[in-house]
N, C-alpha and C. Protein backbone atom coordinates (compact mmCIF):
# COMPACT_ATOMS: atom_id res chain seq x y z
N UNK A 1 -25.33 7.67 9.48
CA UNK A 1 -25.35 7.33 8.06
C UNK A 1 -26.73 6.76 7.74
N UNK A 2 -27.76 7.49 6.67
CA UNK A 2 -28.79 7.12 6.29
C UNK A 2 -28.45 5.56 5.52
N UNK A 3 -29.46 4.85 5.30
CA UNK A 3 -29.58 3.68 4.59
C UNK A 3 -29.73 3.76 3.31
N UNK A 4 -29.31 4.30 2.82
CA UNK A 4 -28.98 4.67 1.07
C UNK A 4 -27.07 4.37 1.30
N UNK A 5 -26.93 5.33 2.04
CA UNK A 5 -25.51 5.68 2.25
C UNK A 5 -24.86 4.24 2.68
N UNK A 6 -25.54 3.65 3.59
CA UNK A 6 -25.34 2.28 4.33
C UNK A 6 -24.93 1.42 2.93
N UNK A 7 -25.67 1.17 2.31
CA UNK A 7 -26.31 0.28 1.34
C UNK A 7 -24.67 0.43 0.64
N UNK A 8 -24.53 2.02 0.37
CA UNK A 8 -23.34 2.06 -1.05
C UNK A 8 -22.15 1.82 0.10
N UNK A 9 -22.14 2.19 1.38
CA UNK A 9 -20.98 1.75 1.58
C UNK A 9 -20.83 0.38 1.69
N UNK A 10 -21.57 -0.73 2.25
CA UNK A 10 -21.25 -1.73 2.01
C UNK A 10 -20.93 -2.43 0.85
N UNK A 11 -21.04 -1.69 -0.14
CA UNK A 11 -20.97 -2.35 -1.59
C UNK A 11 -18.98 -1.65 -1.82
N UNK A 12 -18.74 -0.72 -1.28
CA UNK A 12 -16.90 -0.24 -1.26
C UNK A 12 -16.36 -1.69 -1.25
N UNK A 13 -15.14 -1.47 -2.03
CA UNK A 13 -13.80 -2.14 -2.30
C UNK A 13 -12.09 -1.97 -1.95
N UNK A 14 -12.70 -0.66 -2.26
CA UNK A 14 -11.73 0.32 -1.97
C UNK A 14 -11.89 1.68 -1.61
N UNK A 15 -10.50 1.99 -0.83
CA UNK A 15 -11.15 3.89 -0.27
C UNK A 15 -9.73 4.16 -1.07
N UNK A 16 -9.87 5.49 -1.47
CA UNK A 16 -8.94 6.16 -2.20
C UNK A 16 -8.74 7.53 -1.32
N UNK A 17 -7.42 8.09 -0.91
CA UNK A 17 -7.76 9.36 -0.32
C UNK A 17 -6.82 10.07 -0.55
N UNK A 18 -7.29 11.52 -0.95
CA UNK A 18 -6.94 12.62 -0.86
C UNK A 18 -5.62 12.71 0.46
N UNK A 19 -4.39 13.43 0.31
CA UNK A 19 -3.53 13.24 1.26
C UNK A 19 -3.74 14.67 2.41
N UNK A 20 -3.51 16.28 1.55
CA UNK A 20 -3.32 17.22 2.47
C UNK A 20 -4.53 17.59 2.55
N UNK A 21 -5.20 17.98 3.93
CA UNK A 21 -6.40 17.67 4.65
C UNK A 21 -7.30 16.65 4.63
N UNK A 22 -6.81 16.03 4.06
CA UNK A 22 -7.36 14.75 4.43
C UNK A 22 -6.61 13.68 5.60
N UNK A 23 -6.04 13.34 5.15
CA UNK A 23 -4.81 12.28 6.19
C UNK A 23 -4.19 13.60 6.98
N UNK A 24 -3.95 14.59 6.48
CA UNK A 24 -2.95 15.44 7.54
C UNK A 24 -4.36 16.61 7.42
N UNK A 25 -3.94 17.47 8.32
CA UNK A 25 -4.89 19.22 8.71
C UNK A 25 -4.69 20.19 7.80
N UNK A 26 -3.65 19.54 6.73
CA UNK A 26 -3.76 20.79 5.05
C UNK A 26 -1.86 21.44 5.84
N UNK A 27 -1.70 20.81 6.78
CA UNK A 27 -0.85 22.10 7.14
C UNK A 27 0.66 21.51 6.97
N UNK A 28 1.53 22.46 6.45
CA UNK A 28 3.14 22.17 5.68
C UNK A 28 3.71 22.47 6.67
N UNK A 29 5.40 21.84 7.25
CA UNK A 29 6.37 22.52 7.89
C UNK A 29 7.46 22.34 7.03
N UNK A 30 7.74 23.56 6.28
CA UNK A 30 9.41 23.29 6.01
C UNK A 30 10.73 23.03 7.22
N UNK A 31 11.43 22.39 7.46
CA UNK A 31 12.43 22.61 7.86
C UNK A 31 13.85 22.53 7.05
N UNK A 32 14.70 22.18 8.03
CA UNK A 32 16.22 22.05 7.28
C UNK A 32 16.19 20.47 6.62
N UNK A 33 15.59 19.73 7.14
CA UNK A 33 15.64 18.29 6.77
C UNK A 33 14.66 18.41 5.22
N UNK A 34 13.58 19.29 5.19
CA UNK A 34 12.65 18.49 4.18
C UNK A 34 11.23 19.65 4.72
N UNK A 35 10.24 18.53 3.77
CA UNK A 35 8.83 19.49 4.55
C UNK A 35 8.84 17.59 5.42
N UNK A 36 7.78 18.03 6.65
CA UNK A 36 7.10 17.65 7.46
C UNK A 36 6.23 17.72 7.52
N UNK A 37 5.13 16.48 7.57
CA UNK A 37 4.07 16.18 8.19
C UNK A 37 3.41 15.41 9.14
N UNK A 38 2.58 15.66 9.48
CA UNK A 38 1.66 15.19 10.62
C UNK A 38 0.79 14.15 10.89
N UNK A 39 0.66 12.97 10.58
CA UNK A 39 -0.75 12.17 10.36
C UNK A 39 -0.72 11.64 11.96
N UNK A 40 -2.51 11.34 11.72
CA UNK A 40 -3.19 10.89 12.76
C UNK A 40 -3.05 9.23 13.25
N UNK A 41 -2.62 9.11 14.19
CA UNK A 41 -2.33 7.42 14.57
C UNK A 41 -3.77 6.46 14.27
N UNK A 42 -4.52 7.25 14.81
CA UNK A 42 -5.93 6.35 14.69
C UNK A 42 -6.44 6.24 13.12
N UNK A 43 -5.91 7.58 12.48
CA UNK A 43 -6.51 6.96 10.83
C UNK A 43 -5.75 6.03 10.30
N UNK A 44 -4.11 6.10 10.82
CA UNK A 44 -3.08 4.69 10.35
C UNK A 44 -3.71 3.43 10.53
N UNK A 45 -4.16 3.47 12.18
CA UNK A 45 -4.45 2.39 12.80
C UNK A 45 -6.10 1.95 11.66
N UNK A 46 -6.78 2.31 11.93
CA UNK A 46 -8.00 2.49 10.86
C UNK A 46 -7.80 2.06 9.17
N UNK A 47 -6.63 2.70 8.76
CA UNK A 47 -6.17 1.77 7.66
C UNK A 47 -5.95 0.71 7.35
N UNK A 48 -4.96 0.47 8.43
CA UNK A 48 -4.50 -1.38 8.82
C UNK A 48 -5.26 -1.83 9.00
N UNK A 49 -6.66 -1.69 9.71
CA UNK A 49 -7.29 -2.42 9.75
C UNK A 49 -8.93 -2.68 8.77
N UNK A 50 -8.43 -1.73 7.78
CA UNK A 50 -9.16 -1.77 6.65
C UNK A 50 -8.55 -2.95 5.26
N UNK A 51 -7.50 -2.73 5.44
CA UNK A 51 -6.70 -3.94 5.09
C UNK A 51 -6.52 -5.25 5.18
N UNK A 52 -6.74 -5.07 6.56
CA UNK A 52 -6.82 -6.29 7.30
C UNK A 52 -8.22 -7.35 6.80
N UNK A 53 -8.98 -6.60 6.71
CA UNK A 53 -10.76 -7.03 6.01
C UNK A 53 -10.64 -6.96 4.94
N UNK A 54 -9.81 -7.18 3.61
CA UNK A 54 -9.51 -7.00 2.48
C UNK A 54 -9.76 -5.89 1.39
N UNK A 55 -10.10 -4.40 2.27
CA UNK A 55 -10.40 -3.35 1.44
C UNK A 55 -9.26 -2.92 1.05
N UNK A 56 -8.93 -2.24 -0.23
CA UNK A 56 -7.58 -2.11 -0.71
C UNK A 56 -7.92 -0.39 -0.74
N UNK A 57 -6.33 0.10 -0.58
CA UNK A 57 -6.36 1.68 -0.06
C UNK A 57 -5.03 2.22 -1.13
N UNK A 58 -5.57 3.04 -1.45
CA UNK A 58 -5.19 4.12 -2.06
C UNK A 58 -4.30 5.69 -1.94
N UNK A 59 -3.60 6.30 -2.04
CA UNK A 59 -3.23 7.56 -1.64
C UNK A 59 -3.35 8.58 -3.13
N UNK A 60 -4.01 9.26 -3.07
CA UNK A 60 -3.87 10.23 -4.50
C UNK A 60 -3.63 11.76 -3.94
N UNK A 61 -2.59 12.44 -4.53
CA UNK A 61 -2.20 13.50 -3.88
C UNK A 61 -1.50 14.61 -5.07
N UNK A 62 -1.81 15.82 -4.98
CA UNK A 62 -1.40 16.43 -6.02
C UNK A 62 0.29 16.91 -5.66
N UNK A 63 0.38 16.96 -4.88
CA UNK A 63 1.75 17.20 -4.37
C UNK A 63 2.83 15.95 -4.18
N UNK A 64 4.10 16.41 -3.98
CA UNK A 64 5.15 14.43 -4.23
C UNK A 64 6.07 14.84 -2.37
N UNK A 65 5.94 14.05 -2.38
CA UNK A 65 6.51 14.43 -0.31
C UNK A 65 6.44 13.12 -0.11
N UNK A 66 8.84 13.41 0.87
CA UNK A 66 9.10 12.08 1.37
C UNK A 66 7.99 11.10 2.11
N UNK A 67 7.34 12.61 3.12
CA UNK A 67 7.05 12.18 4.41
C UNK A 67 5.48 10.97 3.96
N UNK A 68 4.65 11.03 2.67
CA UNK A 68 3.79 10.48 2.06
C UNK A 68 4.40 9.48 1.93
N UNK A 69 5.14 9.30 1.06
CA UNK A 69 5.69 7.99 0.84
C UNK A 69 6.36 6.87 1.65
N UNK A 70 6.56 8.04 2.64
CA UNK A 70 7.03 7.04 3.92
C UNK A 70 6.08 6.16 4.85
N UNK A 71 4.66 7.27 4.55
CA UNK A 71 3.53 6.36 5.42
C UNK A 71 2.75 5.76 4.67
N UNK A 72 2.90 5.98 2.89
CA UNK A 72 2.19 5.14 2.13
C UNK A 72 3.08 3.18 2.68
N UNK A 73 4.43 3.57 2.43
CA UNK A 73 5.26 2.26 2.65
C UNK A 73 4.78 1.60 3.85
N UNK A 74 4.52 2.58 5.09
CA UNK A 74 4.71 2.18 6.65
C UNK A 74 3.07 1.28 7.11
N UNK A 75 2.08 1.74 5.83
CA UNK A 75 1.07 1.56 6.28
C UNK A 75 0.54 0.32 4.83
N UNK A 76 1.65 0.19 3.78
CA UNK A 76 1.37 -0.62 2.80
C UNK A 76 0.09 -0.38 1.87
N UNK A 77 -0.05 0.46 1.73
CA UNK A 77 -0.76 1.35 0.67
C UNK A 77 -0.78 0.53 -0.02
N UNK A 78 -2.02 -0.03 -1.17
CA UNK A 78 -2.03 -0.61 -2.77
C UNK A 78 -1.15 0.17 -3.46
N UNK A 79 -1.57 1.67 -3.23
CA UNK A 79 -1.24 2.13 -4.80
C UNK A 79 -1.14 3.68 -3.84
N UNK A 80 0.23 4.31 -4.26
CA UNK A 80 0.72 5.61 -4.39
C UNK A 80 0.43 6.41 -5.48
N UNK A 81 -0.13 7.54 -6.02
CA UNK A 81 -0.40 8.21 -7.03
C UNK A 81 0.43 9.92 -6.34
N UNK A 82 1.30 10.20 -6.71
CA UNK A 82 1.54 11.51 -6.19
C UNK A 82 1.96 12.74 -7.18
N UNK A 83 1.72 13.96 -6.93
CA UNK A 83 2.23 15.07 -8.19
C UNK A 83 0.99 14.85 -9.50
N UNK A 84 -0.14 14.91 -8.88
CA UNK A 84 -1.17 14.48 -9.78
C UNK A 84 -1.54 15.85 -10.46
N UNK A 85 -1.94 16.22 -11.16
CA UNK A 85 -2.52 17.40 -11.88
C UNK A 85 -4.30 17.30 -11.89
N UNK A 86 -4.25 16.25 -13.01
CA UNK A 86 -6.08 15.99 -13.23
C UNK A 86 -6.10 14.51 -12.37
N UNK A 87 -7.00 14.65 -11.31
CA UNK A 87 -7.31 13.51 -10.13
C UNK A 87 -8.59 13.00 -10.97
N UNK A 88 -8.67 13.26 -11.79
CA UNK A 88 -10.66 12.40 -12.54
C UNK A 88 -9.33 11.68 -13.67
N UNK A 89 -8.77 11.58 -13.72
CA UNK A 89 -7.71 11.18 -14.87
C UNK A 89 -6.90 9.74 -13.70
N UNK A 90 -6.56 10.20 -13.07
CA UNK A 90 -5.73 9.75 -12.13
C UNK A 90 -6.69 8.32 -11.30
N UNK A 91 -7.99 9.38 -10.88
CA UNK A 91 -9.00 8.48 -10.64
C UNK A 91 -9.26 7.19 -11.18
N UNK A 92 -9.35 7.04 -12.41
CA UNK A 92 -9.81 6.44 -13.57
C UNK A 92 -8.57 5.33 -13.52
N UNK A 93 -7.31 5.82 -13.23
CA UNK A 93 -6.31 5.22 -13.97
C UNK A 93 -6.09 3.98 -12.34
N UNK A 94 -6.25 4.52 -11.06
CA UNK A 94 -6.36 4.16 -10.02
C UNK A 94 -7.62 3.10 -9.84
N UNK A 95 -8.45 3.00 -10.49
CA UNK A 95 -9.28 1.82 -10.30
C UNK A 95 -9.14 0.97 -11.14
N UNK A 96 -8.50 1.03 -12.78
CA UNK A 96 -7.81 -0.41 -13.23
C UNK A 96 -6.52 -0.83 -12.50
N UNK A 97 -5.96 -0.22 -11.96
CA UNK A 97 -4.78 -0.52 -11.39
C UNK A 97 -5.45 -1.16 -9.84
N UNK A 98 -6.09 -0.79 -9.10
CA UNK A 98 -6.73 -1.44 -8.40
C UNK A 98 -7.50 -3.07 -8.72
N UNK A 99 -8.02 -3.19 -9.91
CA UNK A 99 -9.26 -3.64 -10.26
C UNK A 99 -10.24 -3.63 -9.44
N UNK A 100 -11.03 -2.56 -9.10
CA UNK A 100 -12.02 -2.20 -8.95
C UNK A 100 -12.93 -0.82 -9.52
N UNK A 101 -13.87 -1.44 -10.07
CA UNK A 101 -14.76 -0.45 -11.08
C UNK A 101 -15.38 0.88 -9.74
N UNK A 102 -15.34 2.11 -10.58
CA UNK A 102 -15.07 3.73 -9.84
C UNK A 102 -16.54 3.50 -8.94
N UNK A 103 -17.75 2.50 -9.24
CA UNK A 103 -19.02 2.63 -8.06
C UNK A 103 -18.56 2.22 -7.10
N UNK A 104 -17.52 1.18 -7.16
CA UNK A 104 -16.75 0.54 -5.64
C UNK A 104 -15.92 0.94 -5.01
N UNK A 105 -15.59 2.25 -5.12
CA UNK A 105 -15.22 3.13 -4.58
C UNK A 105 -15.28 3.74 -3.91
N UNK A 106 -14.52 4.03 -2.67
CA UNK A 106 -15.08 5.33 -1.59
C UNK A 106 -14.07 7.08 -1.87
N UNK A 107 -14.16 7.44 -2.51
CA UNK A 107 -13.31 8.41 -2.39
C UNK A 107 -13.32 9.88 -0.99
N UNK A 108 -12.54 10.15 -0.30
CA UNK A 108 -12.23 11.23 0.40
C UNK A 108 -11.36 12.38 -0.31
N UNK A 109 -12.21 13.93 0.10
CA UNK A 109 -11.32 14.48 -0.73
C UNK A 109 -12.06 16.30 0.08
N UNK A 110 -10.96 16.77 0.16
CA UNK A 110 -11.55 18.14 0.90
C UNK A 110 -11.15 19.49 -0.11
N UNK A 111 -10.62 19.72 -1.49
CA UNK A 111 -10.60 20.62 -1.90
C UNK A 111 -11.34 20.89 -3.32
N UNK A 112 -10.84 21.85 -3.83
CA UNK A 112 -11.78 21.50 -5.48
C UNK A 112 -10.92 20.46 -6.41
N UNK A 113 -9.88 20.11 -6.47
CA UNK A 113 -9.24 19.16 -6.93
C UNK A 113 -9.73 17.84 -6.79
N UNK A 114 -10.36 17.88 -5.47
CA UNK A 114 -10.97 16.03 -5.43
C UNK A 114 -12.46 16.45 -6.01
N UNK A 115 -12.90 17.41 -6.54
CA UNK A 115 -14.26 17.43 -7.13
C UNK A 115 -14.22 16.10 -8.77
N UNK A 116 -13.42 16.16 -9.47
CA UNK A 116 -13.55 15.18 -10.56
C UNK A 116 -13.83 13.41 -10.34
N UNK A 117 -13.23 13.23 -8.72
CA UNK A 117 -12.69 11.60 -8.63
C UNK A 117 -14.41 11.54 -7.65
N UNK A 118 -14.88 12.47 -6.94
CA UNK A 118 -15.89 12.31 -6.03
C UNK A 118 -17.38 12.12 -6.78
N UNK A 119 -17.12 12.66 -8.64
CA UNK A 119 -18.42 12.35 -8.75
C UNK A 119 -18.39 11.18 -9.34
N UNK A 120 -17.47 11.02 -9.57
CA UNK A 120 -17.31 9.45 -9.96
C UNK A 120 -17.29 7.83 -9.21
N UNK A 121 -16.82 8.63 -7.63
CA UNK A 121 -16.98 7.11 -6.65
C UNK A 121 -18.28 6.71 -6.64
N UNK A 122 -18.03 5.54 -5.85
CA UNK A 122 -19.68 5.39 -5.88
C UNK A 122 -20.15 5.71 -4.14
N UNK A 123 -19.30 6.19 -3.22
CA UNK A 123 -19.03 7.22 -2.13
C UNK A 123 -18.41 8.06 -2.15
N UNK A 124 -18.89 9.03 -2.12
CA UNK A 124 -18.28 10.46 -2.16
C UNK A 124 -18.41 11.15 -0.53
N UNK A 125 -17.32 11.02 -0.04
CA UNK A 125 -17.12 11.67 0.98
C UNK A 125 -16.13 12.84 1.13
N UNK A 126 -16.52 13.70 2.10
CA UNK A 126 -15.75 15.25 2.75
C UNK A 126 -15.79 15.06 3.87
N UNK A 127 -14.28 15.72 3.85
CA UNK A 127 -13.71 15.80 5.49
C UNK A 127 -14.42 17.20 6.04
N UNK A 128 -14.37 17.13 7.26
CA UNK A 128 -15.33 18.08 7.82
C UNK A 128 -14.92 19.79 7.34
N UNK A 129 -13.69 19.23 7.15
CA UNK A 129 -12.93 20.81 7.08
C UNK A 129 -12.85 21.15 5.53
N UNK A 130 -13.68 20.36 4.78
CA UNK A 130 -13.29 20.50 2.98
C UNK A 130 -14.08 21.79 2.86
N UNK A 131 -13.92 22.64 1.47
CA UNK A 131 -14.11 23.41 1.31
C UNK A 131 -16.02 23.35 1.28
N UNK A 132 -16.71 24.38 0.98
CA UNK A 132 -18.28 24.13 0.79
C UNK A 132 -18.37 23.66 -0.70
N UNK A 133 -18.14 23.41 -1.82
CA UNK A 133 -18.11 23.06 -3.41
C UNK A 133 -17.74 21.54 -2.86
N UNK A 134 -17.15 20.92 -2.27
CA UNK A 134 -16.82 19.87 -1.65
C UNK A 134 -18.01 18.89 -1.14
N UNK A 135 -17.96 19.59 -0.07
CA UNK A 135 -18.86 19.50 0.99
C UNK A 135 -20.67 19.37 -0.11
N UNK A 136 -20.95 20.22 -0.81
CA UNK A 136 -21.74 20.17 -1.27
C UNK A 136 -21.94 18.47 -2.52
N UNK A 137 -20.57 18.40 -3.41
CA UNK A 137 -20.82 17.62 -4.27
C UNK A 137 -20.48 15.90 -3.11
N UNK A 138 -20.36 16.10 -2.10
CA UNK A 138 -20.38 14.33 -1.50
C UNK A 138 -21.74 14.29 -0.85
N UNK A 139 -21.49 12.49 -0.78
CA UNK A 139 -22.44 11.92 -0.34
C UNK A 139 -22.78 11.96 0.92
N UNK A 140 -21.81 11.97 1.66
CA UNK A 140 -21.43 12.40 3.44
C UNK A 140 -20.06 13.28 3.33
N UNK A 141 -20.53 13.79 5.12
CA UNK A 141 -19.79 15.02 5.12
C UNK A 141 -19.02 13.97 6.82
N UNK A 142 -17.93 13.92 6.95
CA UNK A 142 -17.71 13.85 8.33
C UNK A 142 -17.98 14.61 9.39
N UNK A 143 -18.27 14.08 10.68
CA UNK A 143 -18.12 14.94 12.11
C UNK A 143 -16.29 15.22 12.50
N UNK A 144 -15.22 14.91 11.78
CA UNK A 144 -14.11 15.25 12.48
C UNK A 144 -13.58 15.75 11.34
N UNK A 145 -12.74 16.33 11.53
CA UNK A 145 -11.78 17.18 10.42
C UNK A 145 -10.33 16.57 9.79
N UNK A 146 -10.03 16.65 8.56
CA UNK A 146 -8.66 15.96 8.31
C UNK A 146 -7.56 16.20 8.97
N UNK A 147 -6.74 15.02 9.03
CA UNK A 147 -5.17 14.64 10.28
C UNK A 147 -6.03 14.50 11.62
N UNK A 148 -7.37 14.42 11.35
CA UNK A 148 -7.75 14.17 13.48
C UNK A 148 -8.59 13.55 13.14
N UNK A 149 -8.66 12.48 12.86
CA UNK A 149 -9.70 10.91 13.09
C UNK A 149 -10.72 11.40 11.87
N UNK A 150 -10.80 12.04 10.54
CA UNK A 150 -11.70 11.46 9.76
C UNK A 150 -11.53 10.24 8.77
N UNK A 151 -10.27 9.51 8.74
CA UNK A 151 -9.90 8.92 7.96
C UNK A 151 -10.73 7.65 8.78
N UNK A 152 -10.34 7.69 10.43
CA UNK A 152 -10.69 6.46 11.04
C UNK A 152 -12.39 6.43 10.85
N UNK A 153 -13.19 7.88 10.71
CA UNK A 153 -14.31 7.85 11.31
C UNK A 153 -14.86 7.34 9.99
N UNK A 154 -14.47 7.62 8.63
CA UNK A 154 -14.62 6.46 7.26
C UNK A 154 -14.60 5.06 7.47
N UNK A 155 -13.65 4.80 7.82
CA UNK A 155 -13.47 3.36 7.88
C UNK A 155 -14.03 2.48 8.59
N UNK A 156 -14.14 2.90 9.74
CA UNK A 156 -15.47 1.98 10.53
C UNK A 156 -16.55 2.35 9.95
N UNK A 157 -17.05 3.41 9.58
CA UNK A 157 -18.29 3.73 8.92
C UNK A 157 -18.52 1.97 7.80
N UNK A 158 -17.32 2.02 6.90
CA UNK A 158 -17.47 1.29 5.83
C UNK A 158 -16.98 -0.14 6.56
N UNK A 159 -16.47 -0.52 7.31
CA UNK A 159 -16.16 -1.88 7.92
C UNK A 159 -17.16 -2.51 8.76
N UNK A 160 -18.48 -1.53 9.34
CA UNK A 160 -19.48 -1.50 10.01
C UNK A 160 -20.76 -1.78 8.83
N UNK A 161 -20.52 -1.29 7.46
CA UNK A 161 -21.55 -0.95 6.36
C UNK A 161 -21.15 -2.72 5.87
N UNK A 162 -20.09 -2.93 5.74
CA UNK A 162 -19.39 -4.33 5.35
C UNK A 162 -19.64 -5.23 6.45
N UNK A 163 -20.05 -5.48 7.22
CA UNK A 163 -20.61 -6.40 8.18
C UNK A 163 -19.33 -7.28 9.14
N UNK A 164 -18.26 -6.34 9.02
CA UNK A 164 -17.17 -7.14 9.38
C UNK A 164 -16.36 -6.46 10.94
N UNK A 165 -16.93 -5.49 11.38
CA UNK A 165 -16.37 -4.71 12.31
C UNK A 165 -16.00 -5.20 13.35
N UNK A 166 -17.85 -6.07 14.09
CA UNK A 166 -17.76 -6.49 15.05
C UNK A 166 -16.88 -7.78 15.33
N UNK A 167 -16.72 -8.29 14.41
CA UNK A 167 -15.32 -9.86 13.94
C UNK A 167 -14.17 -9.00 14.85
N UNK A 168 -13.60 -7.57 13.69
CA UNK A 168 -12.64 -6.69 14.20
C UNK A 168 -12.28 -6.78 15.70
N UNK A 169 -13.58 -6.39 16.30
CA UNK A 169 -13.42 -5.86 17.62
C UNK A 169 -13.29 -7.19 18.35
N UNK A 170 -13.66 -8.02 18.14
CA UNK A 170 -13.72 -9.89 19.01
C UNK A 170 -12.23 -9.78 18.78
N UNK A 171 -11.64 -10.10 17.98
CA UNK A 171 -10.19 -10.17 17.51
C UNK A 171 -9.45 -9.23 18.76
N UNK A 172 -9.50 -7.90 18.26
CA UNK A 172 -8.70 -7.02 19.28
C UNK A 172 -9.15 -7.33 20.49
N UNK A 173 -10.07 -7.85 21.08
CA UNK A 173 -10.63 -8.24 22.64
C UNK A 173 -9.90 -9.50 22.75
N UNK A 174 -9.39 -10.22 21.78
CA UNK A 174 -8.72 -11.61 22.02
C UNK A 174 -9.88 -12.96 22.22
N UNK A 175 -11.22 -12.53 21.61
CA UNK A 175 -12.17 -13.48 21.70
C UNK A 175 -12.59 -14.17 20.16
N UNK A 176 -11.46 -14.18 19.21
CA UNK A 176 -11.33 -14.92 18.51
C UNK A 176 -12.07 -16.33 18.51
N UNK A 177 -13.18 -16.15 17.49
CA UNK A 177 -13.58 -18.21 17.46
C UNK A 177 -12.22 -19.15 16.56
């Protein structure tokens, strides 16, 4: 991460993210129960502990699924937004409800649908696997792909940009002052 990029992520409040390819690999299972999905333990884990440092998190998703709402609950999400149509609408409506103004923002988002909320964060990030119109309008692009550690590889990015990581890691080592 260049030092421009450094700079705006330390200034984030909040990450807002895109759900299918982003948190999951884009990919649906219907079964007899429902649809099914997939998320990555380390971007959960990566959440919680984005939380934990007082960044407040977001889920915005154009689609409405148990299995979302179950890990928005499991992982204590601020704010659920689901069955969205216009996400620059949604966007907007997600940072008074947050209170935090759209530059303090990190948004993730891998299709043309997250193009409205990305020019508006004041981080605009793509998952490795987002489309190129994506990929082109963010600020960073990840090295891992959505549902397999880009959610985590954000968050230390921005908990590392926030000066608070290495606290993180003393803590989990049990070397707490």
């Amino acid at each position: 991460m260049n030092s421009s990029l450094h700079e705006a992520a330390a200034r984030i409040e909040a990450l807002v993210l895109d759900v299918d390819g982003v948190l999951t690999d884009g990919g649906i299972i219907y079964g007899p129960g429902g649809e099914w999905k997939v998320f990555d333990v380390q971007d959960g884990h990566g959440l919680a502990m984005a939380k934990k440092t007082g960044l407040k998190v977001a889920f915005l998703t154009g689609r409405t699924s148990a299995a979302v709402q179950r890990r928005a609950e499991e992982l204590k999400v601020d704010v659920l937004l689901e069955g969205i149509v216009d996400k620059g609408i949604a966007f907007r409506e997600l940072s008074e409800r947050l209170g935090v103004e759209p530059g303090k923002i990190c948004y993730v988002g891998d299709d043309l649908v997250d193009l409205p909320p990305l020019k508006e964060a004041g981080l605009a990030v793509a998952v490795a696997n987002a489309v190129p119109e994506v990929k082109a309008a963010a600020d960073w692009v990840t090295g891992r792909g959505g549902g397999h550690g880009a959610v985590r590889e954000v968050v230390e990015a921005l908990l590392k940009a926030r000066g608070v990581w290495d606290d993180l890691i003393r803590g989990f080592a049990g070397e707490d002052e």
